[in-house]
PDB file of N, CA and C in Angstrom:
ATOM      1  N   UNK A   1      -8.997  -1.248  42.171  1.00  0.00           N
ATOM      2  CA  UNK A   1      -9.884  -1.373  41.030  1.00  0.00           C
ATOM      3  C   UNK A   1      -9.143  -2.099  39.905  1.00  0.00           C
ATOM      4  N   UNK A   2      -9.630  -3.313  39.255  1.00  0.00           N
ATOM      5  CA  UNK A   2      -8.645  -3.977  38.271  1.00  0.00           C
ATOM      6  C   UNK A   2      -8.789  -3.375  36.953  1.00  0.00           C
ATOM      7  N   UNK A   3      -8.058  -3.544  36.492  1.00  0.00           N
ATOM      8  CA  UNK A   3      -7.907  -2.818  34.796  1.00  0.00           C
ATOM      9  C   UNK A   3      -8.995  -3.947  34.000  1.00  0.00           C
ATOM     10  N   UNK A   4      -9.409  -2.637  33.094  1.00  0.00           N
ATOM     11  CA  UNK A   4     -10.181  -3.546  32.196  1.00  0.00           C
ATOM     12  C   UNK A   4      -9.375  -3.642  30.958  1.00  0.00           C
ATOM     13  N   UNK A   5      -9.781  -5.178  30.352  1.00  0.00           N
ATOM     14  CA  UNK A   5      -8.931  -5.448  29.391  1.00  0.00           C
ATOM     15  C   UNK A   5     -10.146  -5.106  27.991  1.00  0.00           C
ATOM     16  N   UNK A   6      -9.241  -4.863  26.627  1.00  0.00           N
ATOM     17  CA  UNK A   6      -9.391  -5.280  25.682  1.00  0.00           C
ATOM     18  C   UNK A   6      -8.783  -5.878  24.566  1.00  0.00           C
ATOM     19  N   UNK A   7      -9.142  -6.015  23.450  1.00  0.00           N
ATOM     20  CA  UNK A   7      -8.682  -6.632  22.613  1.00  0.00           C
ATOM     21  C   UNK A   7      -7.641  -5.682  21.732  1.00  0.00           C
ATOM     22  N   UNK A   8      -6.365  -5.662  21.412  1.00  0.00           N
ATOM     23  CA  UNK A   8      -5.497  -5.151  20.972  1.00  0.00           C
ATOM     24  C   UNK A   8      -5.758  -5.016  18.806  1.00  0.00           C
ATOM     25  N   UNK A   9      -5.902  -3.640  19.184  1.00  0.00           N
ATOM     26  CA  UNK A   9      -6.270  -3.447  17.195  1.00  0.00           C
ATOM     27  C   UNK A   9      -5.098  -3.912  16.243  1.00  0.00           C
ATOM     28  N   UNK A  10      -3.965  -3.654  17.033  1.00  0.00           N
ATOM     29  CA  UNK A  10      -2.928  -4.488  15.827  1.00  0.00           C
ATOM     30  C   UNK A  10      -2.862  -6.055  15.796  1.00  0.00           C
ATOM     31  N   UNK A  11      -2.162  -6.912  16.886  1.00  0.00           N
ATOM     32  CA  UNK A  11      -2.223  -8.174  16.839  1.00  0.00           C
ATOM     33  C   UNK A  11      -3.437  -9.191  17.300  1.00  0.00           C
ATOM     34  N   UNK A  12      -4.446  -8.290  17.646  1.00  0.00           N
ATOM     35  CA  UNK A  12      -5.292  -8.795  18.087  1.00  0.00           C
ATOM     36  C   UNK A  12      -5.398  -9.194  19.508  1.00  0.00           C
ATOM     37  N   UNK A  13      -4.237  -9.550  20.078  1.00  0.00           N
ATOM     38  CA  UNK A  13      -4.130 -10.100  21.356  1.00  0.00           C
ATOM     39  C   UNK A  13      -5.292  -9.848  22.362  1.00  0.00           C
ATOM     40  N   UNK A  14      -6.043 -10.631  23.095  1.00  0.00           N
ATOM     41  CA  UNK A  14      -6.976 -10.541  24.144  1.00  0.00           C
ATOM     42  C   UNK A  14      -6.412  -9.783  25.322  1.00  0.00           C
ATOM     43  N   UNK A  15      -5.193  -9.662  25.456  1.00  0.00           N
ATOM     44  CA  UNK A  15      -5.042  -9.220  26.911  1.00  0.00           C
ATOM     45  C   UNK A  15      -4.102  -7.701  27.116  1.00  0.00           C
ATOM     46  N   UNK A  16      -4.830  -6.536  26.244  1.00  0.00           N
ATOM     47  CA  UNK A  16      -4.614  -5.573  26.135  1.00  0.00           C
ATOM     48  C   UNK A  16      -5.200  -4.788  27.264  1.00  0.00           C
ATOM     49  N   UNK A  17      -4.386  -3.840  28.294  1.00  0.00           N
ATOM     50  CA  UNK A  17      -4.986  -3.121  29.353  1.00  0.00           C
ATOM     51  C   UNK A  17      -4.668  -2.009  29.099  1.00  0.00           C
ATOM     52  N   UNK A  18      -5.938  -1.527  30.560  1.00  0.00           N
ATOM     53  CA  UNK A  18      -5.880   0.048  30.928  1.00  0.00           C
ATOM     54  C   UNK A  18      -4.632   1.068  31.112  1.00  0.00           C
ATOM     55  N   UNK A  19      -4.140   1.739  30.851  1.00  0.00           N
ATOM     56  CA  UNK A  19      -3.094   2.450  31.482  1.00  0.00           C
ATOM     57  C   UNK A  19      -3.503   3.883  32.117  1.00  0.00           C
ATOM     58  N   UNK A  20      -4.307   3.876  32.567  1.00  0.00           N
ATOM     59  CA  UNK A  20      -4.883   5.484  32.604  1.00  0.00           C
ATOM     60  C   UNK A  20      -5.473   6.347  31.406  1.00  0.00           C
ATOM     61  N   UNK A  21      -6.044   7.580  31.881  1.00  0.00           N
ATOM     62  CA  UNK A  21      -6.037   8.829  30.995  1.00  0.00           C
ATOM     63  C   UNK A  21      -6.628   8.059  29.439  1.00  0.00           C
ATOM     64  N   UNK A  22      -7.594   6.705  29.572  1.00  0.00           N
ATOM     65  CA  UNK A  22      -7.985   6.393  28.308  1.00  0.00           C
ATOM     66  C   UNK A  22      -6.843   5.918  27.316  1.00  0.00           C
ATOM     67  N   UNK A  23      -5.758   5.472  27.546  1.00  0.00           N
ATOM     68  CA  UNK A  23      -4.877   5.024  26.656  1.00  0.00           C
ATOM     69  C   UNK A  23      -4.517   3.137  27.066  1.00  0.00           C
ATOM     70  N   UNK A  24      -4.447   2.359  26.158  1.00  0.00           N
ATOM     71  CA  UNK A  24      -4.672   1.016  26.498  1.00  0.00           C
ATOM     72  C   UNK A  24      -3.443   0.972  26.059  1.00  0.00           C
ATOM     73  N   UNK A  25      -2.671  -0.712  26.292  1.00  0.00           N
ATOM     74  CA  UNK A  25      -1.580  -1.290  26.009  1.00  0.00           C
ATOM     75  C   UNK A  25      -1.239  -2.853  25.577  1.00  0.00           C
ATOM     76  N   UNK A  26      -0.943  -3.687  24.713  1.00  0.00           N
ATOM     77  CA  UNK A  26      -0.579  -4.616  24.386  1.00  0.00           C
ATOM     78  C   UNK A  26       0.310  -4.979  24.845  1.00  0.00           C
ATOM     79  N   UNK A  27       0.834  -6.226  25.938  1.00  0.00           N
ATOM     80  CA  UNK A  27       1.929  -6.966  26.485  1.00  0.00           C
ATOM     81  C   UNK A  27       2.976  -7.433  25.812  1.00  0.00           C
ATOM     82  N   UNK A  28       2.108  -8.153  24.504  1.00  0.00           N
ATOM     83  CA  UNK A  28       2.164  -9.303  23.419  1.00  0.00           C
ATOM     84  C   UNK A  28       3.112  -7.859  21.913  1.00  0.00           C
ATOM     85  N   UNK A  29       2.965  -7.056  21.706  1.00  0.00           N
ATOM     86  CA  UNK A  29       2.906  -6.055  20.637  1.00  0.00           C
ATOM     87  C   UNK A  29       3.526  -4.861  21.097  1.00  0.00           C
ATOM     88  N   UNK A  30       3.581  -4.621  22.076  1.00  0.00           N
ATOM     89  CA  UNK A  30       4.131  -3.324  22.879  1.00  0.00           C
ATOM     90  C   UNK A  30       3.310  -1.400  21.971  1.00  0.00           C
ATOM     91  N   UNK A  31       2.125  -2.448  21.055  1.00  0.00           N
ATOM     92  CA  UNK A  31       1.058  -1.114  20.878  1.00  0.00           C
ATOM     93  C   UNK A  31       0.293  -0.472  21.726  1.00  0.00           C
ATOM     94  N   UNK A  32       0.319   0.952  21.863  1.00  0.00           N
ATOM     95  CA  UNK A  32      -0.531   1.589  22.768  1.00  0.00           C
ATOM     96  C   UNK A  32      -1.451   2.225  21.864  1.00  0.00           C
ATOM     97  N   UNK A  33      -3.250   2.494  22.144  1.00  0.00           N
ATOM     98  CA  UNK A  33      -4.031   3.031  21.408  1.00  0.00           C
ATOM     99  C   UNK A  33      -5.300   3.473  22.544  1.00  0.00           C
ATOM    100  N   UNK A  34      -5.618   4.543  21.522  1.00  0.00           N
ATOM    101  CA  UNK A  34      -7.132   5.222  22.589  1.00  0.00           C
ATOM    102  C   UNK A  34      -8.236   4.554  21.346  1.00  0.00           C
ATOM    103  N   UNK A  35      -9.169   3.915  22.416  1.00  0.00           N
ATOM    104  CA  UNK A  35      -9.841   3.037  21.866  1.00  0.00           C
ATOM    105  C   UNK A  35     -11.026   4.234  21.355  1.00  0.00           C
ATOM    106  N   UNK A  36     -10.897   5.709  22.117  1.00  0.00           N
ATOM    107  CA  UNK A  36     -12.113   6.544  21.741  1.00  0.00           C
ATOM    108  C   UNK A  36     -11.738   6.913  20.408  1.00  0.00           C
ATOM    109  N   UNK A  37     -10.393   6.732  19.966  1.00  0.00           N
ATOM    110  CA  UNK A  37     -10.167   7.685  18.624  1.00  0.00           C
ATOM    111  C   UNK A  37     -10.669   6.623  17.178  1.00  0.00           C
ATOM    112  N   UNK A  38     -10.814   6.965  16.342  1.00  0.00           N
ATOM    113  CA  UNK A  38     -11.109   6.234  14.971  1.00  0.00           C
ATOM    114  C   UNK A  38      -9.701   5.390  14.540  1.00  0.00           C
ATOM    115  N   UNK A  39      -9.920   3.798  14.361  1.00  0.00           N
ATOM    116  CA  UNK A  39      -8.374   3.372  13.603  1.00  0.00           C
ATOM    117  C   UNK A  39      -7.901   4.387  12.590  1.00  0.00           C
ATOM    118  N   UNK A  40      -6.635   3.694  12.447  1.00  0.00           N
ATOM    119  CA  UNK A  40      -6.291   4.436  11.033  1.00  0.00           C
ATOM    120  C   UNK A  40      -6.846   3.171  10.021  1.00  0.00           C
ATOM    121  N   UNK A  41      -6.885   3.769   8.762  1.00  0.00           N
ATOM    122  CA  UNK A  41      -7.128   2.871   7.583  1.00  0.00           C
ATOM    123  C   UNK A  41      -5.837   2.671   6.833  1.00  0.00           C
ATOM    124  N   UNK A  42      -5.559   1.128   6.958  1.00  0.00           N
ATOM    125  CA  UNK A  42      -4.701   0.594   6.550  1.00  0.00           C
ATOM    126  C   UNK A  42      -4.819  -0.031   5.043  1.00  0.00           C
ATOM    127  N   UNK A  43      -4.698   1.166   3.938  1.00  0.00           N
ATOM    128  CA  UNK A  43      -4.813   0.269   2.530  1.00  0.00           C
ATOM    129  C   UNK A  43      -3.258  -0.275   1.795  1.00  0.00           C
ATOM    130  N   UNK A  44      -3.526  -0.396   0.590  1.00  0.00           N
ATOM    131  CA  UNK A  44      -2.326  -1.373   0.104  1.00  0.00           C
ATOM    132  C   UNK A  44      -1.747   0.197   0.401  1.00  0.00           C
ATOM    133  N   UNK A  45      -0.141  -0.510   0.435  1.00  0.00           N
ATOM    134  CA  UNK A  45       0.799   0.158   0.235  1.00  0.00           C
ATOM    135  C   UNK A  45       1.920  -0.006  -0.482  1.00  0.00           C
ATOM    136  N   UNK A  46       2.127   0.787  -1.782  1.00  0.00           N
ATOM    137  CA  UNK A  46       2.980   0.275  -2.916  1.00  0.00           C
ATOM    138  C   UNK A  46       4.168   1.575  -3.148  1.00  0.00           C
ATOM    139  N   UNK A  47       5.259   0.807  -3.262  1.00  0.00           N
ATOM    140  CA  UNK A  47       6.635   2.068  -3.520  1.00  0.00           C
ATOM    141  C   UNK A  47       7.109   1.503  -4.450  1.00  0.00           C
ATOM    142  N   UNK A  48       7.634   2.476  -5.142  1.00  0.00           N
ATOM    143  CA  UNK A  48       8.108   2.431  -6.922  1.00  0.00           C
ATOM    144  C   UNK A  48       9.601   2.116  -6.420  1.00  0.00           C
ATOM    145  N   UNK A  49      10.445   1.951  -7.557  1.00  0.00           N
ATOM    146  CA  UNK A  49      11.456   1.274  -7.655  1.00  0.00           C
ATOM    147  C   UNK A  49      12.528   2.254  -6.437  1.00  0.00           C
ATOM    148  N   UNK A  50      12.485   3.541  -6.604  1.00  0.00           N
ATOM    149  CA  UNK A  50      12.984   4.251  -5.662  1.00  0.00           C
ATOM    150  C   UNK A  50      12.572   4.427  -4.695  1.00  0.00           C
ATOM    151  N   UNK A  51      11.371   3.595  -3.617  1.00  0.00           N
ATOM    152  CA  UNK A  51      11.186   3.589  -2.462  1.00  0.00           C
ATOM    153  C   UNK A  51       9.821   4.809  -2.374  1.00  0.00           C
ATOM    154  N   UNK A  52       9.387   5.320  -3.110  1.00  0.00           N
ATOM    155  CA  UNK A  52       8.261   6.419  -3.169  1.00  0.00           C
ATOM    156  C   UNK A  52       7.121   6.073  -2.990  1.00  0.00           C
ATOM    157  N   UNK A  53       6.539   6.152  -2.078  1.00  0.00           N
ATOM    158  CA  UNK A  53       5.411   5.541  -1.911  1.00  0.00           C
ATOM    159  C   UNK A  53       4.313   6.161  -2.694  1.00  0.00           C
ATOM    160  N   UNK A  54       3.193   4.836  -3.461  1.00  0.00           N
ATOM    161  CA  UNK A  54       2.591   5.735  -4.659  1.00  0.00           C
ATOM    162  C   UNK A  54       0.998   5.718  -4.199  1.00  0.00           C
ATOM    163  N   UNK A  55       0.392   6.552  -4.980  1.00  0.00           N
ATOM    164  CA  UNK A  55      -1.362   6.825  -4.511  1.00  0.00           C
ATOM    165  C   UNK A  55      -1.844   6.413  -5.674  1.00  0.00           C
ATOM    166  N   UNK A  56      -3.027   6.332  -5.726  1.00  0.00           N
ATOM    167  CA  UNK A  56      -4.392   6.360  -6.812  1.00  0.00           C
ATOM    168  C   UNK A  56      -3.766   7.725  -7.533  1.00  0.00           C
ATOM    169  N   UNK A  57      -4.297   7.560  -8.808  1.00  0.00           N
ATOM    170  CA  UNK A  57      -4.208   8.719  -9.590  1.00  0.00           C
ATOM    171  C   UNK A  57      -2.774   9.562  -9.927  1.00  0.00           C
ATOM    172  N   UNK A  58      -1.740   8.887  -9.428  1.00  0.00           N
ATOM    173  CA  UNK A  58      -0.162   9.028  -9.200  1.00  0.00           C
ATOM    174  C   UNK A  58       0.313   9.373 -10.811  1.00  0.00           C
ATOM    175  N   UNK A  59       1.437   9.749 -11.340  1.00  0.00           N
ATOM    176  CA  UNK A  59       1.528   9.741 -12.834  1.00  0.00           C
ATOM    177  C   UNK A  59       3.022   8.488 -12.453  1.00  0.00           C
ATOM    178  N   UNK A  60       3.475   7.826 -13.474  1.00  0.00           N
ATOM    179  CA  UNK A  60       4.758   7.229 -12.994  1.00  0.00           C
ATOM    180  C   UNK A  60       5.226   6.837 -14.662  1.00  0.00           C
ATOM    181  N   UNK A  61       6.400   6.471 -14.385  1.00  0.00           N
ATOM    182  CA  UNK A  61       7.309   6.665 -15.522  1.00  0.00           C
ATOM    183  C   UNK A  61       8.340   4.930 -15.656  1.00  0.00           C
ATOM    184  N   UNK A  62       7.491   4.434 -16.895  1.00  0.00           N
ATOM    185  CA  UNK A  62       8.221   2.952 -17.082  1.00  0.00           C
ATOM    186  C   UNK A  62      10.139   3.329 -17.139  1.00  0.00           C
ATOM    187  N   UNK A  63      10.755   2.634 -16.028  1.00  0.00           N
ATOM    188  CA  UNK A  63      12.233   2.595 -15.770  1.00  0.00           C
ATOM    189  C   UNK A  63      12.661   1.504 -16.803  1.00  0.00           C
ATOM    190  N   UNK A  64      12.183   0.483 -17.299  1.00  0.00           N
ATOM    191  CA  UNK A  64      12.842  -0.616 -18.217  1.00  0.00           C
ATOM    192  C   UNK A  64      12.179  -0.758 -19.036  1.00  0.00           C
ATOM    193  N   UNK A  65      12.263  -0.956 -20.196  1.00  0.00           N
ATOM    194  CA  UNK A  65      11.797  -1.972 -21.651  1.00  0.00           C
ATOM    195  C   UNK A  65      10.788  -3.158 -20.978  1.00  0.00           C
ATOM    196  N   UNK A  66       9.844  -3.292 -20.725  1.00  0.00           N
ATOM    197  CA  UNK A  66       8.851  -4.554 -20.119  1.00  0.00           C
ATOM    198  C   UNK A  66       8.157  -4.964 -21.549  1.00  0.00           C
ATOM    199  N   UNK A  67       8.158  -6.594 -22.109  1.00  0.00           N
ATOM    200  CA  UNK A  67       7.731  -6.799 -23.236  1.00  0.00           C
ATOM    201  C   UNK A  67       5.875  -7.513 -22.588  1.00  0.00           C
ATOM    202  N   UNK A  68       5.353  -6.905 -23.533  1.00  0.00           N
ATOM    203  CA  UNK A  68       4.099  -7.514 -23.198  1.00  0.00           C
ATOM    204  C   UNK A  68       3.639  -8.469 -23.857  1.00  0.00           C
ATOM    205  N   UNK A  69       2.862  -9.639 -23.360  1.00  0.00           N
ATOM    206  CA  UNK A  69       2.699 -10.611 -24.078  1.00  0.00           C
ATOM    207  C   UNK A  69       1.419 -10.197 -24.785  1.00  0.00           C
ATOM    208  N   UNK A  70       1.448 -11.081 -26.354  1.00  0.00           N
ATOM    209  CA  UNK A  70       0.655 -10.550 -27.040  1.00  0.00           C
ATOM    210  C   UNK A  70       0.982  -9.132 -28.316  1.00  0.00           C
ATOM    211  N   UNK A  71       1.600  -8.586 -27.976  1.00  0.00           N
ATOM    212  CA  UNK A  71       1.737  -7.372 -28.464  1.00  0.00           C
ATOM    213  C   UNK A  71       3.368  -7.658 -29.092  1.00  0.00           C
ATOM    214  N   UNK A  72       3.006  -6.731 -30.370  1.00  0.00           N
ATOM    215  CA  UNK A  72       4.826  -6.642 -31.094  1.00  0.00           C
ATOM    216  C   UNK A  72       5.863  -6.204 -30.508  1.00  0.00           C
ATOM    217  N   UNK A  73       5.515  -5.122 -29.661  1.00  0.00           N
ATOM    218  CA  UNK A  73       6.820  -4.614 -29.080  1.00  0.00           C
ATOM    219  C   UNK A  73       6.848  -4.182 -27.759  1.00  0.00           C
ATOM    220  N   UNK A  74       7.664  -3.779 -27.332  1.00  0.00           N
ATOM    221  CA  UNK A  74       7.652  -3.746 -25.752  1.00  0.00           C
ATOM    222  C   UNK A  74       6.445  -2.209 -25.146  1.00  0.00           C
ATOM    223  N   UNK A  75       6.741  -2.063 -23.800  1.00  0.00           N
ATOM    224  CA  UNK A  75       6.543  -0.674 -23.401  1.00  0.00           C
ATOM    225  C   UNK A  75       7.799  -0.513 -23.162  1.00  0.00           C
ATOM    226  N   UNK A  76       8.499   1.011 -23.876  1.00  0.00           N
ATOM    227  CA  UNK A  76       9.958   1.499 -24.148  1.00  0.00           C
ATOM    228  C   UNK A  76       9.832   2.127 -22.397  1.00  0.00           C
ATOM    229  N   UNK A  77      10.886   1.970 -22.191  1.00  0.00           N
ATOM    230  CA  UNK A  77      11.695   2.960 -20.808  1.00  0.00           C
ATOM    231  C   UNK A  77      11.461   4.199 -21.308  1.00  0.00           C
ATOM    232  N   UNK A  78      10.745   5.031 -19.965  1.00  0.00           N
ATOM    233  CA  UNK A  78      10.563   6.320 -20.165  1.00  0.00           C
ATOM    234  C   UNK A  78       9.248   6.093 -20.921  1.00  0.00           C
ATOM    235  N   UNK A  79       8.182   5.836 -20.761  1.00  0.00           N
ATOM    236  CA  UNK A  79       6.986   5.566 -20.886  1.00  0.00           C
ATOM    237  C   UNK A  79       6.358   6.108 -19.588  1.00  0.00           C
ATOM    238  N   UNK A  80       5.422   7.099 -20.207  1.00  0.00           N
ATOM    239  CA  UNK A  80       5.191   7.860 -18.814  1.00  0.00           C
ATOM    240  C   UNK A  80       3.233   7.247 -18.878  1.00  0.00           C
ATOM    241  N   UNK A  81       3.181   6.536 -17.165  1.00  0.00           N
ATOM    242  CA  UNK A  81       2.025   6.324 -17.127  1.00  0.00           C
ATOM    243  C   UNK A  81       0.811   7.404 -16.744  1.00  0.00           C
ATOM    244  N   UNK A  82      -0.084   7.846 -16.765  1.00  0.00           N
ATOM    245  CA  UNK A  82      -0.699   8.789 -16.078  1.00  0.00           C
ATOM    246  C   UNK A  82      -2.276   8.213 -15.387  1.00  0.00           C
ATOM    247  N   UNK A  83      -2.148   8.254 -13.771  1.00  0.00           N
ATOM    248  CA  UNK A  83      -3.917   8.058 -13.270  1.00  0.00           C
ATOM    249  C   UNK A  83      -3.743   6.623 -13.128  1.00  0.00           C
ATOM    250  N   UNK A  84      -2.889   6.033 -12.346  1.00  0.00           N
ATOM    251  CA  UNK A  84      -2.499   4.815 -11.809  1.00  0.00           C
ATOM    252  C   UNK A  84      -3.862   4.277 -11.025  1.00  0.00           C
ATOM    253  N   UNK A  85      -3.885   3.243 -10.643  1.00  0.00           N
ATOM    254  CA  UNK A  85      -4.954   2.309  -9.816  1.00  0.00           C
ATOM    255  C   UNK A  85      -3.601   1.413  -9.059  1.00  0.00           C
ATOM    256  N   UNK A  86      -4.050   1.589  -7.751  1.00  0.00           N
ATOM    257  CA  UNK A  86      -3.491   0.377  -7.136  1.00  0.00           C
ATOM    258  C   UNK A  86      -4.042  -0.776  -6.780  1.00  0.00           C
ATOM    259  N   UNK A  87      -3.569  -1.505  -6.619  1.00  0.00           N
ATOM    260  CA  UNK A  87      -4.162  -3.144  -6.782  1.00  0.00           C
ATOM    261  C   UNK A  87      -3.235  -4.087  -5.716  1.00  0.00           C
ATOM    262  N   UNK A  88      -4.080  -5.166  -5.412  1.00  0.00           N
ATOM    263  CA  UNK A  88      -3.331  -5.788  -4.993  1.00  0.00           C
ATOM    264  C   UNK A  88      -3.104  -7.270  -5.572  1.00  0.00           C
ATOM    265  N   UNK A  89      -1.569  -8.080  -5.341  1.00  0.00           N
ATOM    266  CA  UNK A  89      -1.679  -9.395  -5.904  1.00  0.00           C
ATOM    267  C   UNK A  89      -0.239  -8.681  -6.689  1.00  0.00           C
ATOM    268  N   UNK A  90       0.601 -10.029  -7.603  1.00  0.00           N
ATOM    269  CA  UNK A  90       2.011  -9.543  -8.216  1.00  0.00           C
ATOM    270  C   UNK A  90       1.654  -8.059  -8.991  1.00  0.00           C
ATOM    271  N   UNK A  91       1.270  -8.085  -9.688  1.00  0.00           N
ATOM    272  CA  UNK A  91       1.215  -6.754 -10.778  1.00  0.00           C
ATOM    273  C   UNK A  91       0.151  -5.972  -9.818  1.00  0.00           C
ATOM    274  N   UNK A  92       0.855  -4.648  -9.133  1.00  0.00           N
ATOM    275  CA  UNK A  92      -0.221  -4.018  -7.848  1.00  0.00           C
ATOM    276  C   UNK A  92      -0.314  -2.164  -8.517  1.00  0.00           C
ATOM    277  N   UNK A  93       0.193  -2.536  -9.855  1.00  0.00           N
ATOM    278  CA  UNK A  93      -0.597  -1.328 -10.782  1.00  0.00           C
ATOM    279  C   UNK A  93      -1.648  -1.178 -11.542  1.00  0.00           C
ATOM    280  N   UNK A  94      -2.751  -0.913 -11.576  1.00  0.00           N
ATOM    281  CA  UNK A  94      -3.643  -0.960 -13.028  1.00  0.00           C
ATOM    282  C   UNK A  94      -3.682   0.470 -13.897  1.00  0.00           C
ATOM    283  N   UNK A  95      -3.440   0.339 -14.701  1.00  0.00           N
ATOM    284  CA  UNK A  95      -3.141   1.472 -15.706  1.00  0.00           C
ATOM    285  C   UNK A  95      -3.640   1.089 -16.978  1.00  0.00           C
ATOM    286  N   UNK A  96      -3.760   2.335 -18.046  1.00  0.00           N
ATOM    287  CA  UNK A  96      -4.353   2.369 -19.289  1.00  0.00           C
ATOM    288  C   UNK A  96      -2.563   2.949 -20.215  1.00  0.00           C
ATOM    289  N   UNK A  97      -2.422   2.065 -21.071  1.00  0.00           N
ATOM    290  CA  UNK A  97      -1.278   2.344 -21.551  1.00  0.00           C
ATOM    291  C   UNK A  97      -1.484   2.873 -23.032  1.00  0.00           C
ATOM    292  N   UNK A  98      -1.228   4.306 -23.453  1.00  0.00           N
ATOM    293  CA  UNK A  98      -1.620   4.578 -25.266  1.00  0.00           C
ATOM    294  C   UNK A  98      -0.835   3.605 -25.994  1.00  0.00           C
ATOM    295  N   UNK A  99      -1.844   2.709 -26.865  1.00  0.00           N
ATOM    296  CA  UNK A  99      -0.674   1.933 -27.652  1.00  0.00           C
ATOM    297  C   UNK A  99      -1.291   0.396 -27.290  1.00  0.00           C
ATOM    298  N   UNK A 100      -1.323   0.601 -25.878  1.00  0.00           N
ATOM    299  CA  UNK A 100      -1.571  -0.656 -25.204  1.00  0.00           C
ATOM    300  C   UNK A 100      -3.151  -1.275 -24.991  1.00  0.00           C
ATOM    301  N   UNK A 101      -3.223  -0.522 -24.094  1.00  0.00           N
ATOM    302  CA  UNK A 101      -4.154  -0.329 -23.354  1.00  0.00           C
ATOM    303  C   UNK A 101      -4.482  -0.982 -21.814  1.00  0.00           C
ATOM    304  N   UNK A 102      -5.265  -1.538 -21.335  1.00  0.00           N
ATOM    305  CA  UNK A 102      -5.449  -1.473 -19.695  1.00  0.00           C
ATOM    306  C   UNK A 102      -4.228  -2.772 -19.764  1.00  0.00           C
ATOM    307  N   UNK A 103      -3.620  -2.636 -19.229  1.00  0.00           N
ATOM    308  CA  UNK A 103      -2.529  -3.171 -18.422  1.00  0.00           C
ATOM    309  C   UNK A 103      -2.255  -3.326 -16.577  1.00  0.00           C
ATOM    310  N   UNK A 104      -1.511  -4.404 -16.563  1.00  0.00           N
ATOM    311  CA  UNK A 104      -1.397  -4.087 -14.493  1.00  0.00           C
ATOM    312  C   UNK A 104       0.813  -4.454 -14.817  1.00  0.00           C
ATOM    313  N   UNK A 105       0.859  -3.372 -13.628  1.00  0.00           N
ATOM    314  CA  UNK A 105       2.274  -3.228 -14.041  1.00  0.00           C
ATOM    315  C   UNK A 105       2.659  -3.806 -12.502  1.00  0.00           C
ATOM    316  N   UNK A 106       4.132  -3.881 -12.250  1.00  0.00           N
ATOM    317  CA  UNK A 106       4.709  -4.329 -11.226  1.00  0.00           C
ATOM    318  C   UNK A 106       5.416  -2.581 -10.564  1.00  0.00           C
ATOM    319  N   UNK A 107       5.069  -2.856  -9.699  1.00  0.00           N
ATOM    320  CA  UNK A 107       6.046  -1.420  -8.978  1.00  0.00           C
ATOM    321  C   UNK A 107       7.507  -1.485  -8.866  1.00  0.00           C
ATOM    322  N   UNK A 108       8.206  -1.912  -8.882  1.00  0.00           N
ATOM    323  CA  UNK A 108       9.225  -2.078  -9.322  1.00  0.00           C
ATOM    324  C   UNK A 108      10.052  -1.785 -10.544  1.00  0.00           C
ATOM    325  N   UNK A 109       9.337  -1.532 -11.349  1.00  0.00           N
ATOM    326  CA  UNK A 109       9.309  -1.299 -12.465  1.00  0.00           C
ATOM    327  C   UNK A 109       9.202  -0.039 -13.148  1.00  0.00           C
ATOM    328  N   UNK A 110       8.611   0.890 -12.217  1.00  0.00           N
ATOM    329  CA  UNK A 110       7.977   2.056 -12.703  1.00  0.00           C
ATOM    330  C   UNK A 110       8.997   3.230 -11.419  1.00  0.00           C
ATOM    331  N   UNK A 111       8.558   4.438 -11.675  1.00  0.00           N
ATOM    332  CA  UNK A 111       9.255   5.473 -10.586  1.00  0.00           C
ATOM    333  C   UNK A 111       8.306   6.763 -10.556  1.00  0.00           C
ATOM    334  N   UNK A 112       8.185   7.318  -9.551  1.00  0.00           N
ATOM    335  CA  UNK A 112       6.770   8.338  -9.981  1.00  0.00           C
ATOM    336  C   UNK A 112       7.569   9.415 -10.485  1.00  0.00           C
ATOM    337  N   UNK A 113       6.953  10.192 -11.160  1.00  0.00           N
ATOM    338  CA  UNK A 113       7.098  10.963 -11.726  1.00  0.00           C
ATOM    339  C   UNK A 113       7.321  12.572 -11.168  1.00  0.00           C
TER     340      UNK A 113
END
């Protein structure tokens, strides 16, 4: 009986097969997946300067002096953000800053709290 192929959920590859017991395999990717189960959902994924990976609604804490354009003075280090938005594109924070106001910050920049 020949294996039936499908299409591989990570690289896409066409020539993903059967292995038994409902579990498939990629040649091309060396991914194995049960096509009965639900993907996972793959959203942005953003880590603060210490490697922390951050969520929606996260609180995080400005690590440097960042000067904003427009405005007299900087956001001071140790500026604590609260109820983050992640975003994607260079600046993959959106935040409301007192003082400031809606701002998009760089992750790098920040550390959660």
């Amino acid at each position: 009986m020949p294996n039936k192929t499908t299409s591989c959920p990570k690289c896409a590859s066409p020539y993903g097969y059967s292995l038994g017991n409902a579990i498939y395999a990629c040649p091309e990717c060396f991914h194995e997946w049960n096509p009965e189960e639900k993907p996972e959902e793959e959203g942005i994924k953003v880590v603060d300067a210490n490697g922390n990976v951050l969520t929606n609604g996260d609180t995080v804490i400005v690590i440097k002096d960042l000067p904003v354009k427009g405005a007299p003075k900087p956001v001071k280090a140790g500026t604590k953000v609260k109820n983050i938005r992640l975003a994607e594109g260079d600046h993959n924070i959106d935040c409301k800053i007192d003082g400031f106001g809606s701002m998009g910050l760089k992750s790098e920049f920040v550390r959660k709290a």
